[in-house]
PDB file of N, CA and C in Angstrom:
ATOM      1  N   UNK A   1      -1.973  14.642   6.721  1.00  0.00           N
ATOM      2  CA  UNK A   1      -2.779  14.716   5.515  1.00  0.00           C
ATOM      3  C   UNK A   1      -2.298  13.653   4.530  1.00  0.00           C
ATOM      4  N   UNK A   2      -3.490  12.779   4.330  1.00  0.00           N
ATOM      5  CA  UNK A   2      -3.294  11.498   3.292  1.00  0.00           C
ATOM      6  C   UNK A   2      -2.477  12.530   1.610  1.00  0.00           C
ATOM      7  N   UNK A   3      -2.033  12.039   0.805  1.00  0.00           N
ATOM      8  CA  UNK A   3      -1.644  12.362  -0.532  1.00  0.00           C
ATOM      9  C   UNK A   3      -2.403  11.256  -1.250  1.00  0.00           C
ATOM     10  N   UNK A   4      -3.276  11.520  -2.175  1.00  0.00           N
ATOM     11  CA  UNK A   4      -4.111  11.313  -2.913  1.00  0.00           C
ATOM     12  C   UNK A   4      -3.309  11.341  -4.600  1.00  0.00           C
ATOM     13  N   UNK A   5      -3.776   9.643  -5.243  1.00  0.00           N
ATOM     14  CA  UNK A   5      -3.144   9.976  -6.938  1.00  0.00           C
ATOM     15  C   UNK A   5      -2.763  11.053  -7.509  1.00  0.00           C
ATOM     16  N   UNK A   6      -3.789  11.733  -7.776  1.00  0.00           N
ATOM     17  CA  UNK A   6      -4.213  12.607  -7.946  1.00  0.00           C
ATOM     18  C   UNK A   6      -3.137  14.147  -8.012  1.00  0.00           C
ATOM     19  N   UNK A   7      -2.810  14.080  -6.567  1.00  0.00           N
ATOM     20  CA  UNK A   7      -1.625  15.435  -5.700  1.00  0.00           C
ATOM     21  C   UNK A   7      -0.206  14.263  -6.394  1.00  0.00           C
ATOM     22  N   UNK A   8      -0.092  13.236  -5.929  1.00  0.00           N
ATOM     23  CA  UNK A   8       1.136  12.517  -7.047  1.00  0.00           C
ATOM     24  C   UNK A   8       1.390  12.511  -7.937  1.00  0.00           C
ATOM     25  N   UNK A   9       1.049  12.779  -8.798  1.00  0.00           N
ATOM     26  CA  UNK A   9       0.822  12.224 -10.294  1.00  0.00           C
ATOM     27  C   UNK A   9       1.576  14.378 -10.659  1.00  0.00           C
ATOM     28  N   UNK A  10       0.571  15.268 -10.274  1.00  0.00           N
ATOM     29  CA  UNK A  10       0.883  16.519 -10.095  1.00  0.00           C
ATOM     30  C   UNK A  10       1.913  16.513  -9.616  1.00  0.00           C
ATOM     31  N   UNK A  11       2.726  15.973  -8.662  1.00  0.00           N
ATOM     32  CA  UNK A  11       3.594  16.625  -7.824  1.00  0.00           C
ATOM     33  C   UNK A  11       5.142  15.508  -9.090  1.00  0.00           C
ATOM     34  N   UNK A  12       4.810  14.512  -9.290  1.00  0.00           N
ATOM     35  CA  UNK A  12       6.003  14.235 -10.470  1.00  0.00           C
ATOM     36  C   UNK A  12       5.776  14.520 -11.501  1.00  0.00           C
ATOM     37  N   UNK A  13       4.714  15.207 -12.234  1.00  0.00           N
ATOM     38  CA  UNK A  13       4.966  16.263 -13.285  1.00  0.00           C
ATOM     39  C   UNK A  13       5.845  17.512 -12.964  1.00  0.00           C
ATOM     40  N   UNK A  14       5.581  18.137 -11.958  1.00  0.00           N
ATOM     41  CA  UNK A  14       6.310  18.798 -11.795  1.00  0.00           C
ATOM     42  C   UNK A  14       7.537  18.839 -11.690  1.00  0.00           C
ATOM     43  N   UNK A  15       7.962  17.228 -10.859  1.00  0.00           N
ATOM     44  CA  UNK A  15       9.513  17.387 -10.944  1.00  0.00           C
ATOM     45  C   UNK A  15      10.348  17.166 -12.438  1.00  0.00           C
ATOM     46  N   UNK A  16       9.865  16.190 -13.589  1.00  0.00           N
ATOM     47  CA  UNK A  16       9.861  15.363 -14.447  1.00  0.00           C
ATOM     48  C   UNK A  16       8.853  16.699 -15.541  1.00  0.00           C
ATOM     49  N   UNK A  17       9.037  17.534 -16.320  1.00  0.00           N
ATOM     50  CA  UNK A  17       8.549  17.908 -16.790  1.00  0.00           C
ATOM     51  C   UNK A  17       8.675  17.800 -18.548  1.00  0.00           C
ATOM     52  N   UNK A  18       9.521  17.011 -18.837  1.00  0.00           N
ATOM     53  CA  UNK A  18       9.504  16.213 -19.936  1.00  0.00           C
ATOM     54  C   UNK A  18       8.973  15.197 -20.223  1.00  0.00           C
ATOM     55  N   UNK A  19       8.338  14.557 -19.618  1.00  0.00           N
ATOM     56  CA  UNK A  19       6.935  13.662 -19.742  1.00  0.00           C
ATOM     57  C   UNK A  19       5.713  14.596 -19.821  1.00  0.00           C
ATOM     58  N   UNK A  20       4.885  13.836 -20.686  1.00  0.00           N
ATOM     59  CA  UNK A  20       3.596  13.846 -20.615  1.00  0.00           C
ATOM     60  C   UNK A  20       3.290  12.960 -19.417  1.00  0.00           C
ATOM     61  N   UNK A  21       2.136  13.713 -19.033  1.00  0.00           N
ATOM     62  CA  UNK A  21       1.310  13.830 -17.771  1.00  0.00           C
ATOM     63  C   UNK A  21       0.602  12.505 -17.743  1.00  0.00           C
ATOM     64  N   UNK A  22      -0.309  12.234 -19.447  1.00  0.00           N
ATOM     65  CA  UNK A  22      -0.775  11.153 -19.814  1.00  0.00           C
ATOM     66  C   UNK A  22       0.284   9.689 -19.470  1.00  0.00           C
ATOM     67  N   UNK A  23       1.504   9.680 -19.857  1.00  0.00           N
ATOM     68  CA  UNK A  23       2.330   8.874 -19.975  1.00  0.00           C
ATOM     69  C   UNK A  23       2.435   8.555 -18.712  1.00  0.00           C
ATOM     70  N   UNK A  24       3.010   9.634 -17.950  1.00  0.00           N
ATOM     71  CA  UNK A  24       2.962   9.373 -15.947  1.00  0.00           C
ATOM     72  C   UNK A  24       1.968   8.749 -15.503  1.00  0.00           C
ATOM     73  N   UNK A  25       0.745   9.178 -15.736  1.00  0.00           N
ATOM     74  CA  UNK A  25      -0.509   8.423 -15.202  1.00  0.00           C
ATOM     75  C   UNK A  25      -0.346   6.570 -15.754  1.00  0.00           C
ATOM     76  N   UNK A  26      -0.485   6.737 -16.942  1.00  0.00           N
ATOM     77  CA  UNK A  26      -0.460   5.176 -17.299  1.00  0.00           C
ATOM     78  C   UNK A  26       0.840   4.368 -16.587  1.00  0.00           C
ATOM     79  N   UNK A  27       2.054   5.141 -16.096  1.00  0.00           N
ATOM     80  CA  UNK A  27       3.189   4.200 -15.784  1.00  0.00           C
ATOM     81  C   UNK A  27       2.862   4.427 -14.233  1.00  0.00           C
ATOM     82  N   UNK A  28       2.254   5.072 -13.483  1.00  0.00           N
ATOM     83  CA  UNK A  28       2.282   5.158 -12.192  1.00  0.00           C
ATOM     84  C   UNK A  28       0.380   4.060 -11.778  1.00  0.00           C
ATOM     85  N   UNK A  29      -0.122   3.650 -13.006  1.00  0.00           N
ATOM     86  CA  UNK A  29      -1.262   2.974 -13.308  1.00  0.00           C
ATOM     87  C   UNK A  29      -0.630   1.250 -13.307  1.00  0.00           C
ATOM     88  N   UNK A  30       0.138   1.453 -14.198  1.00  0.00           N
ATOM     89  CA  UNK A  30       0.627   0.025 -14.358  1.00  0.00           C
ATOM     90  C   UNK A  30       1.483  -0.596 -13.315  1.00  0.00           C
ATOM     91  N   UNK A  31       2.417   0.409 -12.403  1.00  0.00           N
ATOM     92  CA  UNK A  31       3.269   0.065 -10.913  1.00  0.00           C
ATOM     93  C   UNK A  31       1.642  -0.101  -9.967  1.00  0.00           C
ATOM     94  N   UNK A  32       0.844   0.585 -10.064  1.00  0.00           N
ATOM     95  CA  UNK A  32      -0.028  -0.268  -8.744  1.00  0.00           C
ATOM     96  C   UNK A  32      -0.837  -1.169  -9.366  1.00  0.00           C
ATOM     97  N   UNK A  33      -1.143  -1.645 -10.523  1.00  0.00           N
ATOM     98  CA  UNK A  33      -2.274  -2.709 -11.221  1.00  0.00           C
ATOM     99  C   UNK A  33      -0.962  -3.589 -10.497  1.00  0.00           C
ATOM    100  N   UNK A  34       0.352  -3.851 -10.660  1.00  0.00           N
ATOM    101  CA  UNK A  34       1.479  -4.809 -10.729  1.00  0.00           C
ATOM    102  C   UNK A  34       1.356  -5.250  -9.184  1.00  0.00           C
ATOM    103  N   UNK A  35       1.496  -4.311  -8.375  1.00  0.00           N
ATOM    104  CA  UNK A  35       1.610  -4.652  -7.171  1.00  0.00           C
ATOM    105  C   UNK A  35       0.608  -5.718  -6.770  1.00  0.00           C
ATOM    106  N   UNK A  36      -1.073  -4.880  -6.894  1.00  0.00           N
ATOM    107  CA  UNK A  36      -2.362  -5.730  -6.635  1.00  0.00           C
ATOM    108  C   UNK A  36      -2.333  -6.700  -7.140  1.00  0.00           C
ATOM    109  N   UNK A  37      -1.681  -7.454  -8.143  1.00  0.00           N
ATOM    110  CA  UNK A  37      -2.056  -8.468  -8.844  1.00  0.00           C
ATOM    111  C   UNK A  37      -1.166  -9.335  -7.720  1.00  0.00           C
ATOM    112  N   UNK A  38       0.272  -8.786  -7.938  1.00  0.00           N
ATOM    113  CA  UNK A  38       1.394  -9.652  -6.703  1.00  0.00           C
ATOM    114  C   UNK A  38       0.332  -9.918  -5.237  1.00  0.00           C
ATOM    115  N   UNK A  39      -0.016  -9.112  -4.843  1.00  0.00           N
ATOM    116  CA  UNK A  39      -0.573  -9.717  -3.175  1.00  0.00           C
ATOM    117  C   UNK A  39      -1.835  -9.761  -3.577  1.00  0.00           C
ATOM    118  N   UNK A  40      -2.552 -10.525  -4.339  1.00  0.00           N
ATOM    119  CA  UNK A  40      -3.454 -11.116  -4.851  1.00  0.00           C
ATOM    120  C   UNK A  40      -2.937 -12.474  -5.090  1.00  0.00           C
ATOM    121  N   UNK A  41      -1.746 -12.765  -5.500  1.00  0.00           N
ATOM    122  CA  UNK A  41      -1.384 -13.988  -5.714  1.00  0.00           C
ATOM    123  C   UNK A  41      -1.004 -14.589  -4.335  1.00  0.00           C
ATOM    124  N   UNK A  42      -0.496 -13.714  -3.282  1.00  0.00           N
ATOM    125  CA  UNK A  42      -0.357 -14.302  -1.961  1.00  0.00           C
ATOM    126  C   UNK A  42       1.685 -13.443  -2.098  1.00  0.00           C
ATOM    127  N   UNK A  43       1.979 -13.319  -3.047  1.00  0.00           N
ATOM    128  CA  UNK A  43       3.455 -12.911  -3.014  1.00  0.00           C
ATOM    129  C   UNK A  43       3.697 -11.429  -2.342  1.00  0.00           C
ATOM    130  N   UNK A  44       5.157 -11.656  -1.882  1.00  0.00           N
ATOM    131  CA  UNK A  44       5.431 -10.005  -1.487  1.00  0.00           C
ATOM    132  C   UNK A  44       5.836  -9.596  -2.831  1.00  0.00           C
ATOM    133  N   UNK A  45       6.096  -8.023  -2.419  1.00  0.00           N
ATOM    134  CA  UNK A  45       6.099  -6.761  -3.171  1.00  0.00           C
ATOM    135  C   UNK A  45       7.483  -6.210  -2.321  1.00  0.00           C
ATOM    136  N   UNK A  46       8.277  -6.260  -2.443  1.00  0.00           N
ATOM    137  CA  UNK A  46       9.792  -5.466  -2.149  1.00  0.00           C
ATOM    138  C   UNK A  46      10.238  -4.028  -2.814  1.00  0.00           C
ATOM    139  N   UNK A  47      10.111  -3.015  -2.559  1.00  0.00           N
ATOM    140  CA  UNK A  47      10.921  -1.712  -3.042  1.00  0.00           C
ATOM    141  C   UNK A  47      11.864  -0.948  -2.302  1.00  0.00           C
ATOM    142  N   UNK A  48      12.899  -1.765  -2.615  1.00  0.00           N
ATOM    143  CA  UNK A  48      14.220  -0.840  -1.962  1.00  0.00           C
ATOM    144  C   UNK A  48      14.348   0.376  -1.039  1.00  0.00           C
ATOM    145  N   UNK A  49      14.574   0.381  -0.477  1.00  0.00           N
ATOM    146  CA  UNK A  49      14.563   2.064   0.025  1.00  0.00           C
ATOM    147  C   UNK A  49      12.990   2.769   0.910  1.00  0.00           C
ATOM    148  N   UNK A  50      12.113   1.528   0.403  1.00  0.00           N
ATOM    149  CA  UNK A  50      10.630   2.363   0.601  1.00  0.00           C
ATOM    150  C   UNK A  50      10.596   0.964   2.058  1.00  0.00           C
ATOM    151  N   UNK A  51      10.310   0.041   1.418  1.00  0.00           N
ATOM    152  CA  UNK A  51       9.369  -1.196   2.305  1.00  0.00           C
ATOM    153  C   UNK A  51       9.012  -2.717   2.033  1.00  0.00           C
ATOM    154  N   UNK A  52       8.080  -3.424   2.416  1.00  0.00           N
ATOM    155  CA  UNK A  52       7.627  -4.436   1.403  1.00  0.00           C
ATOM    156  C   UNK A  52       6.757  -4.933   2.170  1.00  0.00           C
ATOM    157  N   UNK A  53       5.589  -5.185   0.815  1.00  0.00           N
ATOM    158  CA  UNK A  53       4.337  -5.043   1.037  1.00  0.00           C
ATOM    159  C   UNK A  53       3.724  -6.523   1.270  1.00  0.00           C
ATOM    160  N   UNK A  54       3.243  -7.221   2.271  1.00  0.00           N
ATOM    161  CA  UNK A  54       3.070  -8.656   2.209  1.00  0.00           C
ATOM    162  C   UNK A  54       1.416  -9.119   2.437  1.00  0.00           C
ATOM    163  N   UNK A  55       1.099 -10.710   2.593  1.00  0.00           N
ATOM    164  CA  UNK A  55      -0.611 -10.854   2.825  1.00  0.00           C
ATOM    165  C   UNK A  55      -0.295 -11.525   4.138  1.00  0.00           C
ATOM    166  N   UNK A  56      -1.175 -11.504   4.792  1.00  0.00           N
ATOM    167  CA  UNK A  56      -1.727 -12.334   6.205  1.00  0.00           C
ATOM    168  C   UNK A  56      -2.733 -12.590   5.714  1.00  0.00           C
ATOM    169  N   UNK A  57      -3.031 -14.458   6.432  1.00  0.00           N
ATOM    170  CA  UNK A  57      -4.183 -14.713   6.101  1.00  0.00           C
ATOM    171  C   UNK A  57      -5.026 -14.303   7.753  1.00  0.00           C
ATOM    172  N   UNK A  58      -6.344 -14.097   8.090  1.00  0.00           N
ATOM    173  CA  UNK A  58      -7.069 -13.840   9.151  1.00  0.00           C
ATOM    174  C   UNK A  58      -7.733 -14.544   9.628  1.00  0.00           C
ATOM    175  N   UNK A  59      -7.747 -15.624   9.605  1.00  0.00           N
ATOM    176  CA  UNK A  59      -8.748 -16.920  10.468  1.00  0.00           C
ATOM    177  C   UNK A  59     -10.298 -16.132  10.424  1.00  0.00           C
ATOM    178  N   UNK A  60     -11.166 -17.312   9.936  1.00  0.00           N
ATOM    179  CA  UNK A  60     -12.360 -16.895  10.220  1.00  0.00           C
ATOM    180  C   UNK A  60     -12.654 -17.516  11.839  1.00  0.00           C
ATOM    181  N   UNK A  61     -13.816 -15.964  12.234  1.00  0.00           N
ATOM    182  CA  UNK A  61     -14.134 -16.498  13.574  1.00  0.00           C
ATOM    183  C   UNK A  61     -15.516 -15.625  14.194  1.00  0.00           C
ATOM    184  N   UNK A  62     -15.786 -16.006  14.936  1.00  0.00           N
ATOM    185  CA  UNK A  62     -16.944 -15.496  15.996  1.00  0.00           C
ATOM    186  C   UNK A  62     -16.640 -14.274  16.578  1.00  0.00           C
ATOM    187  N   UNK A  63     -17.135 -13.034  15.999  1.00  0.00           N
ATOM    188  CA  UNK A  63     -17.014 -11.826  16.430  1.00  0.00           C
ATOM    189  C   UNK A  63     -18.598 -11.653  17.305  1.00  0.00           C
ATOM    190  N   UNK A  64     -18.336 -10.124  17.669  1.00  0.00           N
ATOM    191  CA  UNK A  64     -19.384  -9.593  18.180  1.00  0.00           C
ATOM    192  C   UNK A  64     -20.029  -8.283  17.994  1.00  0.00           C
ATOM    193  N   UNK A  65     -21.293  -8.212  16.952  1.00  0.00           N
ATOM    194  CA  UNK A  65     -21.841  -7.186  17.358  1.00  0.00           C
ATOM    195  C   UNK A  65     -21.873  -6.073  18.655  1.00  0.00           C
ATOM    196  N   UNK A  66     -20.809  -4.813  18.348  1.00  0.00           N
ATOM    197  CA  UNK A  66     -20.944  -4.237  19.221  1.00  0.00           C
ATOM    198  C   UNK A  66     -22.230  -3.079  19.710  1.00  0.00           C
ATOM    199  N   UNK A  67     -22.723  -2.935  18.537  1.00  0.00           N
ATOM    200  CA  UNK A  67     -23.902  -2.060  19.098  1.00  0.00           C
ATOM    201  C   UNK A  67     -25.339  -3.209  19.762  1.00  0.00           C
ATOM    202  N   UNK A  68     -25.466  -4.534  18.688  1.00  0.00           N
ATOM    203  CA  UNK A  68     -26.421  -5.196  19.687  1.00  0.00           C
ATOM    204  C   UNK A  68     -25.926  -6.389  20.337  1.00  0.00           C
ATOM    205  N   UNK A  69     -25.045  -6.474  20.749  1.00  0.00           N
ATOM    206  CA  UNK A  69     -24.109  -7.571  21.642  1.00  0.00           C
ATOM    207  C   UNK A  69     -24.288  -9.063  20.936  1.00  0.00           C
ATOM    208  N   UNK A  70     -24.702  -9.212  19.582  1.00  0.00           N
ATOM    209  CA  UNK A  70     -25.019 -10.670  18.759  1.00  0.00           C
ATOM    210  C   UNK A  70     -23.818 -10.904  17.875  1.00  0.00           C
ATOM    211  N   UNK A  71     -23.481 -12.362  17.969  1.00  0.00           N
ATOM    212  CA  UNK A  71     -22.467 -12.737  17.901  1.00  0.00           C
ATOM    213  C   UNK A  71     -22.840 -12.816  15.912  1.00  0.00           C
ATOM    214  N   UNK A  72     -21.429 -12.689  15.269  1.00  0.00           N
ATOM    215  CA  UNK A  72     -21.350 -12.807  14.142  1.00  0.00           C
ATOM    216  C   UNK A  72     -20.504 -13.903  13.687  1.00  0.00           C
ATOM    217  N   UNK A  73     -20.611 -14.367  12.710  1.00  0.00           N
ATOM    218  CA  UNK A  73     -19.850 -15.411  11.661  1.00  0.00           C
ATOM    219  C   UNK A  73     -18.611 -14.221  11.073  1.00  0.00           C
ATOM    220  N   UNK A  74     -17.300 -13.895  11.361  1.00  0.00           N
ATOM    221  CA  UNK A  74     -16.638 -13.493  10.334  1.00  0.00           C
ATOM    222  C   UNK A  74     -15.612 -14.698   9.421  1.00  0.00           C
ATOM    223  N   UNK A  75     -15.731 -14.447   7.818  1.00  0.00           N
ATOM    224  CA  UNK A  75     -15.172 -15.108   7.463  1.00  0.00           C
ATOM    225  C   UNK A  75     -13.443 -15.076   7.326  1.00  0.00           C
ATOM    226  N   UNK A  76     -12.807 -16.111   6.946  1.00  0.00           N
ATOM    227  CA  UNK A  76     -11.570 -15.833   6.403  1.00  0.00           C
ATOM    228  C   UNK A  76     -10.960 -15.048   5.490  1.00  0.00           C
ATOM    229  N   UNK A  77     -10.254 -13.870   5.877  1.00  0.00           N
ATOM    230  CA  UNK A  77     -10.064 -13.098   4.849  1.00  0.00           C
ATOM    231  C   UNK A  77      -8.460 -12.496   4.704  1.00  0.00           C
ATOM    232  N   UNK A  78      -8.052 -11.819   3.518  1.00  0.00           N
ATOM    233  CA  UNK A  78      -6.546 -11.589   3.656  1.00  0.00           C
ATOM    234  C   UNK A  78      -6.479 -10.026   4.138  1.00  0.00           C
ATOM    235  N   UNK A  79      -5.163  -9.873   4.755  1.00  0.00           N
ATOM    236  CA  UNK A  79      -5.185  -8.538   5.324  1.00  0.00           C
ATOM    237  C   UNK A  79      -3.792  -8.123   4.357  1.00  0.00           C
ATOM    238  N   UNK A  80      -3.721  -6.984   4.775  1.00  0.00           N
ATOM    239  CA  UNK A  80      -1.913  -6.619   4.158  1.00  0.00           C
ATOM    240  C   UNK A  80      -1.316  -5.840   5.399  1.00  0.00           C
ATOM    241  N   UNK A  81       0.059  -6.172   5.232  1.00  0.00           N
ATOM    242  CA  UNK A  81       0.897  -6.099   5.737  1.00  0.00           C
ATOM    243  C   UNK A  81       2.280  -4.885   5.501  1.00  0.00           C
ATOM    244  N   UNK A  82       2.187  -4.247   5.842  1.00  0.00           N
ATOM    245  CA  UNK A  82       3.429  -2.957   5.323  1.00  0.00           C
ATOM    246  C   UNK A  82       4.704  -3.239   6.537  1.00  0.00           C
ATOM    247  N   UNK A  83       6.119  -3.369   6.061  1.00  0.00           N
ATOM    248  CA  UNK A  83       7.036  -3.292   6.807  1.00  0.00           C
ATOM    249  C   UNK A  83       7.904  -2.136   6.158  1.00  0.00           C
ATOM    250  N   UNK A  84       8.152  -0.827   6.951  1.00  0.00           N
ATOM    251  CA  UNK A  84       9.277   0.023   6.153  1.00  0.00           C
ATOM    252  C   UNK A  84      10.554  -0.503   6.330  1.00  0.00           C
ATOM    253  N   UNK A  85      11.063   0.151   5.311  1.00  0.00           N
ATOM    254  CA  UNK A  85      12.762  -0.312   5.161  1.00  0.00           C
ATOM    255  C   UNK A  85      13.477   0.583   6.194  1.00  0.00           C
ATOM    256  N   UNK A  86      15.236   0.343   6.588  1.00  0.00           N
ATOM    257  CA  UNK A  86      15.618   1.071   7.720  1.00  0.00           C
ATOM    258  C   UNK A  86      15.618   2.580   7.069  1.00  0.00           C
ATOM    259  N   UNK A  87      15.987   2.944   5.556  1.00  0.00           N
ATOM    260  CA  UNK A  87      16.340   4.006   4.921  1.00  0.00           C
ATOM    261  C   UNK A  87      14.985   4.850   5.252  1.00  0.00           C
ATOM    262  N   UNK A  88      13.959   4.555   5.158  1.00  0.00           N
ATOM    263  CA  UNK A  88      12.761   5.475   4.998  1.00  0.00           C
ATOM    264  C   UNK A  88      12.371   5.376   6.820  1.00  0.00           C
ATOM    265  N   UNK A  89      12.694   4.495   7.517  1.00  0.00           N
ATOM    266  CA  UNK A  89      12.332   4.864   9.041  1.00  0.00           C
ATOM    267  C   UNK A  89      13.506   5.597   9.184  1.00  0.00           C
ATOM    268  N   UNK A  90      14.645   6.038   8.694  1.00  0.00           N
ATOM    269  CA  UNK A  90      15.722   7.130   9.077  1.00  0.00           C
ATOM    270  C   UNK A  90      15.015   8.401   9.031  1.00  0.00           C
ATOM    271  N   UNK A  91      14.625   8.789   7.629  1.00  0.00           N
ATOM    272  CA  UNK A  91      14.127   9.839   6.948  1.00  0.00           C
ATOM    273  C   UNK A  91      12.655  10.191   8.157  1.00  0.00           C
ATOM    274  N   UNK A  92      12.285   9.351   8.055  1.00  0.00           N
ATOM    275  CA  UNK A  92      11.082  10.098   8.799  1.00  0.00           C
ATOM    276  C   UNK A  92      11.451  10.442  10.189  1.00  0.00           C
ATOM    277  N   UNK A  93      12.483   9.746  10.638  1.00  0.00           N
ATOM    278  CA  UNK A  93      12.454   9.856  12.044  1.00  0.00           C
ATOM    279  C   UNK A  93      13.936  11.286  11.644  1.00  0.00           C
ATOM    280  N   UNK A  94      14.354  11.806  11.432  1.00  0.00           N
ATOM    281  CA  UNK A  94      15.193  12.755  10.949  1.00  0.00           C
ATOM    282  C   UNK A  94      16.877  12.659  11.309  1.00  0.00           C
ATOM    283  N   UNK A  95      16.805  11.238  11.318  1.00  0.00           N
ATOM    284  CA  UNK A  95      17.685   9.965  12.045  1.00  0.00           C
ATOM    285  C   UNK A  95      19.109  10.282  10.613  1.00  0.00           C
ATOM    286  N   UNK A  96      20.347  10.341  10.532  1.00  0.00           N
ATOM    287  CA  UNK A  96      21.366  10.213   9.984  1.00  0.00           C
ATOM    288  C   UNK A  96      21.927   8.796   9.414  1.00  0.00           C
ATOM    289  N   UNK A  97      21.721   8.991   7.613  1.00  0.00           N
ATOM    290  CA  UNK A  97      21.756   7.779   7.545  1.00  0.00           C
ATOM    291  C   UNK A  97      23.480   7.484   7.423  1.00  0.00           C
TER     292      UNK A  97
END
């Protein structure tokens, strides 16, 4: 099950209950406006402990309609890239850090 803003934003009020809720939203608003802007520029995004977030570019090329077998123009476009850090592939894997 995906976690949605939304269940986040709730779930560190709860831990953090000396903030306003308002305040959380705008600072957990301004960490992802920050990020998008970074791999918009083409730069990585590094967070310790979590991962880092990078762009690939995708070559434009000649795909194929799979429902009517006609070939398409796709253009060049950027993809993203997620690499986890070793700390968070420990944790998930229930691995001893």
């Amino acid at each position: 099950m995906a976690i949605v803003k939304s269940k986040l934003l709730k779930q560190i009020s709860q831990n953090y209950p000396n903030f306003l809720k308002k305040d959380l939203e705008k600072f957990t608003n301004i960490i992802l406006k920050e990020i998008k802007k970074t791999l918009r520029r083409g730069e990585r995004v590094e967070l310790r402990g979590f991962g880092v977030f990078s762009t690939n570019k995708q070559k434009a090329r000649i795909s194929r309609n799979p429902k009517t077998g006609e070939k398409v123009h796709t253009p060049e476009k950027k993809t993203i890239h997620f690499k986890m850090s070793k700390d968070l592939f420990k944790k998930i894997n229930n691995e001893e850090e």
